[in-house]
Protein backbone atom coordinates (compact mmCIF):
# COMPACT_ATOMS: atom_id res chain seq x y z
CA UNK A 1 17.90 5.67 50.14
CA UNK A 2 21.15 6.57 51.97
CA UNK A 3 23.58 8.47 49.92
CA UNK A 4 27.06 6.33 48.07
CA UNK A 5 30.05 8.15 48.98
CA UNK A 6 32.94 7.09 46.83
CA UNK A 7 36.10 5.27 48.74
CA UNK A 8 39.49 3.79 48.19
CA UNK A 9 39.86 0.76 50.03
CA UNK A 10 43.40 -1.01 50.43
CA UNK A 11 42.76 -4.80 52.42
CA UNK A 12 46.58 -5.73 52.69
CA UNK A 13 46.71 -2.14 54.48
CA UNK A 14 43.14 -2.05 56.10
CA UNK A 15 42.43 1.21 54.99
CA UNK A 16 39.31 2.96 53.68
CA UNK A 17 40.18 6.12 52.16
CA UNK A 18 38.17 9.02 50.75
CA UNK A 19 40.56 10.03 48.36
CA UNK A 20 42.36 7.71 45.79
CA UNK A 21 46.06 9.64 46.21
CA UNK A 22 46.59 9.56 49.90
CA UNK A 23 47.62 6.05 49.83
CA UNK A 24 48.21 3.10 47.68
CA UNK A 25 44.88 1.46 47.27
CA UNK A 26 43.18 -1.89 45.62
CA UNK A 27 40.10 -1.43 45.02
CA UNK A 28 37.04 1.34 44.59
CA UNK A 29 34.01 1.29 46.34
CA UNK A 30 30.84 3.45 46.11
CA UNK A 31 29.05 2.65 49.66
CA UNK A 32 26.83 3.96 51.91
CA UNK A 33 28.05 5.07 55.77
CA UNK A 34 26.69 1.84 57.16
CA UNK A 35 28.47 -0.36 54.79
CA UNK A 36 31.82 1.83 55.26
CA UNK A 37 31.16 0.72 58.91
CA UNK A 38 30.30 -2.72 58.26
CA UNK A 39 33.89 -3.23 56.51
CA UNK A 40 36.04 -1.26 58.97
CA UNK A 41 33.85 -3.44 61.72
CA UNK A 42 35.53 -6.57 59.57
CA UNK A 43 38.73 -5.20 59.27
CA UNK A 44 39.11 -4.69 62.85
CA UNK A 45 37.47 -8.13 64.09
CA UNK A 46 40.21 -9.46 61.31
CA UNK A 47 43.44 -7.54 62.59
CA UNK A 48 42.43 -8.91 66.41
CA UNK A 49 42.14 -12.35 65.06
CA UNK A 50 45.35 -12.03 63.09
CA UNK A 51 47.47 -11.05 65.87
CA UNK A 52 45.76 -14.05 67.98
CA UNK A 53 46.82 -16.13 65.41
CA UNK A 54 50.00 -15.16 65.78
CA UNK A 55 50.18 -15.90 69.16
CA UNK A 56 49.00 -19.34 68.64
CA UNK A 57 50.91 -19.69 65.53
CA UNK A 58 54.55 -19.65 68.56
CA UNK A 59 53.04 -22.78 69.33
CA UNK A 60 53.11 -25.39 66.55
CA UNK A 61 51.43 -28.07 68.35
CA UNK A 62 47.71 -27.16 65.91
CA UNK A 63 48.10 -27.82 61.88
CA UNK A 64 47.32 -24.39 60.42
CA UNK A 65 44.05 -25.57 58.61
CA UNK A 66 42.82 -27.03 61.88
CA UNK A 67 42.90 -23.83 63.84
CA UNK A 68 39.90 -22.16 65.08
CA UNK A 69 42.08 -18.45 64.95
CA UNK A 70 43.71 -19.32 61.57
CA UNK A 71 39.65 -20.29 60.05
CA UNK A 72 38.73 -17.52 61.90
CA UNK A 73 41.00 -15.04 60.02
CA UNK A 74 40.48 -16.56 56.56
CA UNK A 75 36.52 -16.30 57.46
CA UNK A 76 36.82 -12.46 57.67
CA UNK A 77 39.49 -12.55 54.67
CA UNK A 78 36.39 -13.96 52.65
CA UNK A 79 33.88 -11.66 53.95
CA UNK A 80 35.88 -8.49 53.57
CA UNK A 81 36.25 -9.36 49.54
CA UNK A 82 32.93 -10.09 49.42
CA UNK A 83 31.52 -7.19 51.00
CA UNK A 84 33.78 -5.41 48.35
CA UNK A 85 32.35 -6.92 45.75
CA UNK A 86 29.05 -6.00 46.60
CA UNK A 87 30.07 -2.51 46.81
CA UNK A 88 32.41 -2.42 44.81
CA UNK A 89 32.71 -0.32 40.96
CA UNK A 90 32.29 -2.61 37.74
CA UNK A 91 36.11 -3.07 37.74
CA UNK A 92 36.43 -4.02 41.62
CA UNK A 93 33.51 -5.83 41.16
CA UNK A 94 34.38 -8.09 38.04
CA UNK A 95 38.11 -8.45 39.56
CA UNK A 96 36.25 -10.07 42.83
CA UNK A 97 34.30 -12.57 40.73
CA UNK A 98 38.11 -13.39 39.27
CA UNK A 99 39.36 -14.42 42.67
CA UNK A 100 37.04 -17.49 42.78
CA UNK A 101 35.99 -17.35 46.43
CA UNK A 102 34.04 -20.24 46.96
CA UNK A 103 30.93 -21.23 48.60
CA UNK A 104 31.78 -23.32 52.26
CA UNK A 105 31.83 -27.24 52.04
CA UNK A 106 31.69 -29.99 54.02
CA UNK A 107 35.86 -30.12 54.19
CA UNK A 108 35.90 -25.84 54.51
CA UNK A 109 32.86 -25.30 56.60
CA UNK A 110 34.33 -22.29 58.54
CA UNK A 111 34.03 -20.05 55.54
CA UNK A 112 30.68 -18.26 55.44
CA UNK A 113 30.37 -19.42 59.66
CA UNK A 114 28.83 -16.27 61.89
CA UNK A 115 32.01 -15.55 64.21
């Protein structure tokens, strides 16, 4: 078994941080390399599709909730917390389970979609 390194993970920042005063954080994380690297991996793929959707977003000719970039982004929004929360200590973990992220529907299929 690989061993858990302790983190400090900030989403609004994108930052994964091994120590818990270099930076204002939101949540702690005890993870293995490989899922440290599966979350940067998401933050990444989300700060690309976040600045596409800006670019779009000049052009208001696509309702927001109709736009492939805008599901796109709130697709890797929902993965990133949930990857936390699988990760994640008791009180990350139990503050996760408070946001209510739901499973996709007919209406929201985007949300658990393979980008």
């Amino acid at each position: 078994m690989e061993q858990k390194n302790t983190y400090y993970v900030s989403v609004a920042r994108r930052e994964i941080l091994r120590s818990g005063t270099e930076s204002p954080y939101e949540f702690v994380v005890n993870a293995t390399d490989d899922e440290i690297t599966k979350l940067r991996m998401l933050f990444d793929r989300n700060e690309e599709s976040e600045m596409e959707g800006f670019l779009t977003g000049q052009m208001p000719s696509v309702p927001y909730h109709l736009d492939r970039t805008n599901q796109e982004s709130d697709n890797l929004l929902i993965k990133i917390y949930r990857l936390i929360g699988e990760i994640g200590d008791e009180e990350t973990r139990n503050h996760i389970v408070t946001m209510g992220l739901k499973p996709p529907t007919d209406e929201h299929p985007f949300i658990d979609k393979e980008n």
